[in-house]
PDB file of N, CA and C in Angstrom:
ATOM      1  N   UNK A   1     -11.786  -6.056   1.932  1.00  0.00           N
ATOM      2  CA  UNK A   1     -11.616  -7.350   1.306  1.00  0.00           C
ATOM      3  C   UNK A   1     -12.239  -8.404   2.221  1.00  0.00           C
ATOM      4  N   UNK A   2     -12.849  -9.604   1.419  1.00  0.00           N
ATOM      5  CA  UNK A   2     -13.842 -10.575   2.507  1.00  0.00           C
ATOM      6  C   UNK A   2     -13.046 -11.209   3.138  1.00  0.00           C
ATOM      7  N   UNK A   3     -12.943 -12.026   4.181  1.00  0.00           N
ATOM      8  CA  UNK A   3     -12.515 -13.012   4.961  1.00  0.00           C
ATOM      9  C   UNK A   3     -12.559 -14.348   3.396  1.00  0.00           C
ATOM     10  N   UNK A   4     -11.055 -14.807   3.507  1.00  0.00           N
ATOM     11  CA  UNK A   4     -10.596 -16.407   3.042  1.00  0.00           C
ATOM     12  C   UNK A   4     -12.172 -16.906   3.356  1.00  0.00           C
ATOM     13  N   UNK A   5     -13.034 -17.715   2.297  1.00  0.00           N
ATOM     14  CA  UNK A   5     -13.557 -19.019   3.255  1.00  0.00           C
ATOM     15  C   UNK A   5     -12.864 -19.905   3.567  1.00  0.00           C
ATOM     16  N   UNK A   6     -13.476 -20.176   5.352  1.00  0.00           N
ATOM     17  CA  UNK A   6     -12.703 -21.140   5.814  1.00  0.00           C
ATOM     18  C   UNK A   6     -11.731 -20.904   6.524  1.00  0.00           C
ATOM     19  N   UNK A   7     -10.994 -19.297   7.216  1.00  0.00           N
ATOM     20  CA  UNK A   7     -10.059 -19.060   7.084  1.00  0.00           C
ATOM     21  C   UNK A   7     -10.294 -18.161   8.769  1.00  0.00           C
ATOM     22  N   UNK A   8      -9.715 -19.008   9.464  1.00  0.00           N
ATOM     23  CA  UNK A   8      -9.925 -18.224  10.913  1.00  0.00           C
ATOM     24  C   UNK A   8      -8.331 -17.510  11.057  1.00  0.00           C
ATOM     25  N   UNK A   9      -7.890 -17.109  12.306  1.00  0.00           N
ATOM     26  CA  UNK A   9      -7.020 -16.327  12.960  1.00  0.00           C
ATOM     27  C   UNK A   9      -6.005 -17.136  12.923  1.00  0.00           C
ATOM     28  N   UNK A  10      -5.938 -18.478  12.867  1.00  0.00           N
ATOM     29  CA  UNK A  10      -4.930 -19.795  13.456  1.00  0.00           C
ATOM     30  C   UNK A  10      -4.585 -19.713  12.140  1.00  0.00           C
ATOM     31  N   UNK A  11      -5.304 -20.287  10.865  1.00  0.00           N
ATOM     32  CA  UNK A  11      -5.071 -20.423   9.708  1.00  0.00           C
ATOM     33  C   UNK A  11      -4.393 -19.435   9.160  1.00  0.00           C
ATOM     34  N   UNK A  12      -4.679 -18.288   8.702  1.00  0.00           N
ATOM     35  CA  UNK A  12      -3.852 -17.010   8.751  1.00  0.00           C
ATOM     36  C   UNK A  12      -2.400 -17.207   9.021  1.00  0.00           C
ATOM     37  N   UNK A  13      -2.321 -17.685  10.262  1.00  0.00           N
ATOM     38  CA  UNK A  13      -0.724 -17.868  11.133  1.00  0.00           C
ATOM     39  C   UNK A  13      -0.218 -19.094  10.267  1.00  0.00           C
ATOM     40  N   UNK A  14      -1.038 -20.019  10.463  1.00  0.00           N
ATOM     41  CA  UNK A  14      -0.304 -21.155   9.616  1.00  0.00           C
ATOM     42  C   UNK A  14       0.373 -21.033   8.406  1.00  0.00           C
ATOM     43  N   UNK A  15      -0.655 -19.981   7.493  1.00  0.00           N
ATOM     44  CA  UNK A  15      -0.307 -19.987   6.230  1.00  0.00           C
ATOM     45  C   UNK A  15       1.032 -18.969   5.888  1.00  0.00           C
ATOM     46  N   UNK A  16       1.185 -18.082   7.333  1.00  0.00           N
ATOM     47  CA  UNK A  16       2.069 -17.576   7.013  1.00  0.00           C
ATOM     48  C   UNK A  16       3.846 -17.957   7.691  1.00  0.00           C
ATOM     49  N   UNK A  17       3.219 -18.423   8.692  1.00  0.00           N
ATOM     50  CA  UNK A  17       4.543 -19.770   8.972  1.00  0.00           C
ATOM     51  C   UNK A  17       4.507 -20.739   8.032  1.00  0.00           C
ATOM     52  N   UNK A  18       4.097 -21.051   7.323  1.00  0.00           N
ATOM     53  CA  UNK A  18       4.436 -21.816   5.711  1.00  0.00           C
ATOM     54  C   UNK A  18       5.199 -21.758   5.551  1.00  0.00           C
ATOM     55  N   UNK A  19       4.904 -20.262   4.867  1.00  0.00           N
ATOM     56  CA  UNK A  19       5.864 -19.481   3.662  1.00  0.00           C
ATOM     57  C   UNK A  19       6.894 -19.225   3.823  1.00  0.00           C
ATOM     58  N   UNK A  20       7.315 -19.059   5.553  1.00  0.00           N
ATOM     59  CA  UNK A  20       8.286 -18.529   5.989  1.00  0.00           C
ATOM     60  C   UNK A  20       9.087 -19.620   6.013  1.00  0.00           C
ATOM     61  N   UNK A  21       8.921 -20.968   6.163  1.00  0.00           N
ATOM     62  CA  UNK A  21       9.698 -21.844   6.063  1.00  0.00           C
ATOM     63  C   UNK A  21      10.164 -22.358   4.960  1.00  0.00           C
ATOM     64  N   UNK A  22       9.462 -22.070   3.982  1.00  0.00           N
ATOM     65  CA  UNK A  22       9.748 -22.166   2.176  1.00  0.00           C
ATOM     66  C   UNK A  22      10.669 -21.005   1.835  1.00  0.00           C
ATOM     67  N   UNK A  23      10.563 -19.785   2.362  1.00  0.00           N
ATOM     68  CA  UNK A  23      11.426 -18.517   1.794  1.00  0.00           C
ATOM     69  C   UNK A  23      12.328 -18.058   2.567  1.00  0.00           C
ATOM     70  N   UNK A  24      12.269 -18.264   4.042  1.00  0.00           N
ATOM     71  CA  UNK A  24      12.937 -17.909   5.447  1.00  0.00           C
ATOM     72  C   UNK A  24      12.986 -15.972   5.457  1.00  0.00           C
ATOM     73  N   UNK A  25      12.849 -15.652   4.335  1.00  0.00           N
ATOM     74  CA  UNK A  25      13.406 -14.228   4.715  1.00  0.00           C
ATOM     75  C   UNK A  25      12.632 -13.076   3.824  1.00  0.00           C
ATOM     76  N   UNK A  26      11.118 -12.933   4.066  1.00  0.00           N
ATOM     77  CA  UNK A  26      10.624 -12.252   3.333  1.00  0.00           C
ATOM     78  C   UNK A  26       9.932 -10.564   3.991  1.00  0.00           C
ATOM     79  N   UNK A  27       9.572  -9.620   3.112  1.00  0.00           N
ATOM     80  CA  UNK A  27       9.059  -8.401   3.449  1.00  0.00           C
ATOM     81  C   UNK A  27       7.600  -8.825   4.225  1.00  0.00           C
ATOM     82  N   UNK A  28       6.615  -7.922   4.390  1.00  0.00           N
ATOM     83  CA  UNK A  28       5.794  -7.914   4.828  1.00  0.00           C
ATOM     84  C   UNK A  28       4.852  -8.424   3.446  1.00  0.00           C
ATOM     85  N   UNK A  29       5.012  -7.304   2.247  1.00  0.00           N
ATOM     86  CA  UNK A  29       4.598  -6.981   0.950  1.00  0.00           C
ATOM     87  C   UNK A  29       4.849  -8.323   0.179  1.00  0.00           C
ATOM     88  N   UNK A  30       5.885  -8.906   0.532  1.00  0.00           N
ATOM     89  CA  UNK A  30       5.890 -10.249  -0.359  1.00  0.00           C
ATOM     90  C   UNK A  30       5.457 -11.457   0.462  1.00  0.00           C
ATOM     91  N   UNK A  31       5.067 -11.393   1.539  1.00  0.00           N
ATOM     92  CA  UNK A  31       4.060 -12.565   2.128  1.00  0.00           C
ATOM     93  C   UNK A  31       2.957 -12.348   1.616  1.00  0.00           C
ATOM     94  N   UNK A  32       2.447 -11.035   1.969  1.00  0.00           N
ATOM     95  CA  UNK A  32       0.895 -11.093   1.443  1.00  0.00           C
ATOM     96  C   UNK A  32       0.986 -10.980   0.077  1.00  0.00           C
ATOM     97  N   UNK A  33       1.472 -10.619  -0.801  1.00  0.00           N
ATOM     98  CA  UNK A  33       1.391 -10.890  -2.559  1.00  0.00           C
ATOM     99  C   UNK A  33       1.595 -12.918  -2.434  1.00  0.00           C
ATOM    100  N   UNK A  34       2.130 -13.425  -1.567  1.00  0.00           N
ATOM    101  CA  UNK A  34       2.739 -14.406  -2.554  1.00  0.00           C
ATOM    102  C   UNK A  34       1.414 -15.244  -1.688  1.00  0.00           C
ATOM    103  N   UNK A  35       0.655 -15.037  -0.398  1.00  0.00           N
ATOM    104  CA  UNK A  35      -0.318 -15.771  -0.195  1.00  0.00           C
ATOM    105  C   UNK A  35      -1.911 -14.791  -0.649  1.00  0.00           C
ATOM    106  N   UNK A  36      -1.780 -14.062  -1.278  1.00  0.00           N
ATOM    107  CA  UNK A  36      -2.789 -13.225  -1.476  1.00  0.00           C
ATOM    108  C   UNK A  36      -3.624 -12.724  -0.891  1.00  0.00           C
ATOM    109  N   UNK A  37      -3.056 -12.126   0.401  1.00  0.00           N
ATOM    110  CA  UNK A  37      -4.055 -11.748   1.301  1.00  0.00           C
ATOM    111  C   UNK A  37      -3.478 -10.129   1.113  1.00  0.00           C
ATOM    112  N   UNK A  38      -4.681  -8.725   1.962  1.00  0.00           N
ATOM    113  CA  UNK A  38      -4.080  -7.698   1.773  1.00  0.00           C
ATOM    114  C   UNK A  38      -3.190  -7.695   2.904  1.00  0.00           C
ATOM    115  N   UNK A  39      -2.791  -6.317   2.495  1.00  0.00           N
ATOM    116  CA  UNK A  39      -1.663  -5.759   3.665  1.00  0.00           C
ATOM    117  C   UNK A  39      -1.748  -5.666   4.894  1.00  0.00           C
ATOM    118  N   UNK A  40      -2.637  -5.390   5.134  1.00  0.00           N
ATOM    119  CA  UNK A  40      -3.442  -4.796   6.356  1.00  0.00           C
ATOM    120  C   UNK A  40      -4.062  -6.079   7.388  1.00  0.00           C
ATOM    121  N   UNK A  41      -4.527  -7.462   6.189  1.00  0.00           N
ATOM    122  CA  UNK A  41      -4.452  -8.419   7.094  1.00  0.00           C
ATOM    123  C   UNK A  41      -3.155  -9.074   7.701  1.00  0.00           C
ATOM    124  N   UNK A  42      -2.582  -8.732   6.459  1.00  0.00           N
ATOM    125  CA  UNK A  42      -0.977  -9.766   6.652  1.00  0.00           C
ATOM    126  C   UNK A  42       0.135  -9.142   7.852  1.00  0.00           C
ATOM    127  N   UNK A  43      -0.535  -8.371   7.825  1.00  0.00           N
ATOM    128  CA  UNK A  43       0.400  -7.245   8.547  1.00  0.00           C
ATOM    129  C   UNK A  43      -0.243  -7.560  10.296  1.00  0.00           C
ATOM    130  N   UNK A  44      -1.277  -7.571  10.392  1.00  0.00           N
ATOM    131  CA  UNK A  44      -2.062  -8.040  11.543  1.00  0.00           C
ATOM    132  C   UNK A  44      -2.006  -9.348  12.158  1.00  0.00           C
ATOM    133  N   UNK A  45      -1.720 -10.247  11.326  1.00  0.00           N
ATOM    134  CA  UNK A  45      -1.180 -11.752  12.119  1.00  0.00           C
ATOM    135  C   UNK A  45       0.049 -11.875  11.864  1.00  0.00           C
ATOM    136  N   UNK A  46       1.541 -11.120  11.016  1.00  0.00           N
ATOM    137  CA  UNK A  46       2.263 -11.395  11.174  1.00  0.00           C
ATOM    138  C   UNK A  46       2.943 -10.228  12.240  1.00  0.00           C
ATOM    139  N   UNK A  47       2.248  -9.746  12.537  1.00  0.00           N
ATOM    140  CA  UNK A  47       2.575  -9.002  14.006  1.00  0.00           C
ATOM    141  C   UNK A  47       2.506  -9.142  15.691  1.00  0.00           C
ATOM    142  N   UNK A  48       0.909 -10.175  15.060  1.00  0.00           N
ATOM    143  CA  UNK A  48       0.738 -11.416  15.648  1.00  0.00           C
ATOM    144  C   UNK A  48       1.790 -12.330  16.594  1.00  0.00           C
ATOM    145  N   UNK A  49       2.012 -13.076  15.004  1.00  0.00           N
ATOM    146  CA  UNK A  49       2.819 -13.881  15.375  1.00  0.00           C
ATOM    147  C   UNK A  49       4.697 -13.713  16.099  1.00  0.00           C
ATOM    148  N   UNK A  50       4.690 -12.050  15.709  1.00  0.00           N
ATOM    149  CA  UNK A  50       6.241 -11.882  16.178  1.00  0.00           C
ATOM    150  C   UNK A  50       5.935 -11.054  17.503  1.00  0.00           C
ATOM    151  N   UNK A  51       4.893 -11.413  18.115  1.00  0.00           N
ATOM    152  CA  UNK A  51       4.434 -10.843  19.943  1.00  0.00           C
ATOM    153  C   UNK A  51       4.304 -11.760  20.798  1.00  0.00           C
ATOM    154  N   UNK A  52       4.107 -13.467  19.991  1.00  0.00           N
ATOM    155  CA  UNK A  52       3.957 -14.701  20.274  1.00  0.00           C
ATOM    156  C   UNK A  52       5.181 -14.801  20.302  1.00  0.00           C
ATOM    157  N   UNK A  53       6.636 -14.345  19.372  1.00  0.00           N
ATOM    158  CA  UNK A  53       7.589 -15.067  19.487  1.00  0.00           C
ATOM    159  C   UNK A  53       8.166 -16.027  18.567  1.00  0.00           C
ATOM    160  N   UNK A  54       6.831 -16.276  18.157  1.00  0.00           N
ATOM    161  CA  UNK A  54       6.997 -17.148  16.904  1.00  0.00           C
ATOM    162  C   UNK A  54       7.851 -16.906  15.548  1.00  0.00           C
ATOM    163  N   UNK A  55       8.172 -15.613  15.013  1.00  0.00           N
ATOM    164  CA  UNK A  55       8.469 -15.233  14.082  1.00  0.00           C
ATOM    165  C   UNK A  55       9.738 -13.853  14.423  1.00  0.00           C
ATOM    166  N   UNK A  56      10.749 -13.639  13.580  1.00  0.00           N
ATOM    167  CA  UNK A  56      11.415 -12.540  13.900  1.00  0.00           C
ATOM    168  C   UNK A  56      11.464 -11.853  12.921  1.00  0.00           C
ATOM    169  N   UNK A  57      11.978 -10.435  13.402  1.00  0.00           N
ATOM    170  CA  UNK A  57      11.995  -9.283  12.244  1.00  0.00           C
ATOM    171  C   UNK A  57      13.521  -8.555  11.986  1.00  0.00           C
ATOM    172  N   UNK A  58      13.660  -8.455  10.758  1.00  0.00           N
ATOM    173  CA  UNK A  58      14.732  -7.621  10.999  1.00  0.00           C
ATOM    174  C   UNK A  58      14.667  -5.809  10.366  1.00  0.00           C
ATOM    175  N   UNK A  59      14.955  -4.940  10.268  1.00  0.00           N
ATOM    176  CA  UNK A  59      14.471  -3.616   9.656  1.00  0.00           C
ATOM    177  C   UNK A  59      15.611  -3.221   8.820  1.00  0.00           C
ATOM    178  N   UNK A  60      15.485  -2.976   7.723  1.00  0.00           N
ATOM    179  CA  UNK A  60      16.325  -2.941   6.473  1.00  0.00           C
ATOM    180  C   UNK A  60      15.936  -1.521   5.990  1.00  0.00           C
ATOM    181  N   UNK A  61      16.198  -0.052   5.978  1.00  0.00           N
ATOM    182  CA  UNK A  61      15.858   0.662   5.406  1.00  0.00           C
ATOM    183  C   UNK A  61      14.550   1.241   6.076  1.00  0.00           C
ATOM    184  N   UNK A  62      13.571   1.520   5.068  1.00  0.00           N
ATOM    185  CA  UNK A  62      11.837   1.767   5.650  1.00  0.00           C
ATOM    186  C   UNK A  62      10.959   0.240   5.815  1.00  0.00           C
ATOM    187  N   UNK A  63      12.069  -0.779   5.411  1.00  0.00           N
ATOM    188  CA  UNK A  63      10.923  -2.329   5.370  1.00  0.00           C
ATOM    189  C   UNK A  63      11.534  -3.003   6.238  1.00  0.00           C
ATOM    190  N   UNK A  64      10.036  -3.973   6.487  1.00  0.00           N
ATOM    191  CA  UNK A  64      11.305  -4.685   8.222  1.00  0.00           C
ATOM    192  C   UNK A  64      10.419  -6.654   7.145  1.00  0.00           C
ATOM    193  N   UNK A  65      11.410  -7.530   7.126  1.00  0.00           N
ATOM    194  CA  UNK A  65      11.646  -8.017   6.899  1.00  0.00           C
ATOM    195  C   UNK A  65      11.397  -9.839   8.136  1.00  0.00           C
ATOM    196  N   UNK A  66      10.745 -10.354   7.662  1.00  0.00           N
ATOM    197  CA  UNK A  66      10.073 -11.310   8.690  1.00  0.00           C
ATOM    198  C   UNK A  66      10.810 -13.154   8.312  1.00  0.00           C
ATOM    199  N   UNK A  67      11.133 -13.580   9.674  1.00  0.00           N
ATOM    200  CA  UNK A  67      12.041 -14.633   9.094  1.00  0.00           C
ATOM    201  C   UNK A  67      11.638 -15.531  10.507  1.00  0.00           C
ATOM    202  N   UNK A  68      11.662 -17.118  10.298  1.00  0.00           N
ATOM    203  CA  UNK A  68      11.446 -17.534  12.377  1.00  0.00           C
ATOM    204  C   UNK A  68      13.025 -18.215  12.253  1.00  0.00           C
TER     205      UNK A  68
END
């Protein structure tokens, strides 16, 4: 899948500290459906962002669940 135009490494993070502040408590699978990016990216900066600190996880079953 192409790169967002316009859409660097920072942006990515931003867009997904957004969401997180609009929903506080979402899967991996429903960040990237609800900002439309794939899995594989979403999964890569919001892994990112919870090595920064920025973001926490919790593990529910087989899904771990992302909240700051």
């Amino acid at each position: 899948m192409p790169r967002k135009k316009g859409f660097d490494a920072e942006k990515y993070k931003t867009e997904i500290l957004e969401i997180l502040k609009e929903y506080t408590f979402m899967s991996t699978s429903e960040i990237c459906d609800r900002l439309k990016m794939g899995y594989e990216t979403g999964l890569k900066y919001i892994e990112q962002l919870s090595k920064e600190g920025r973001i926490k996880h919790r593990k529910i079953g087989n899904r771990r669940f992302w909240y700051i």
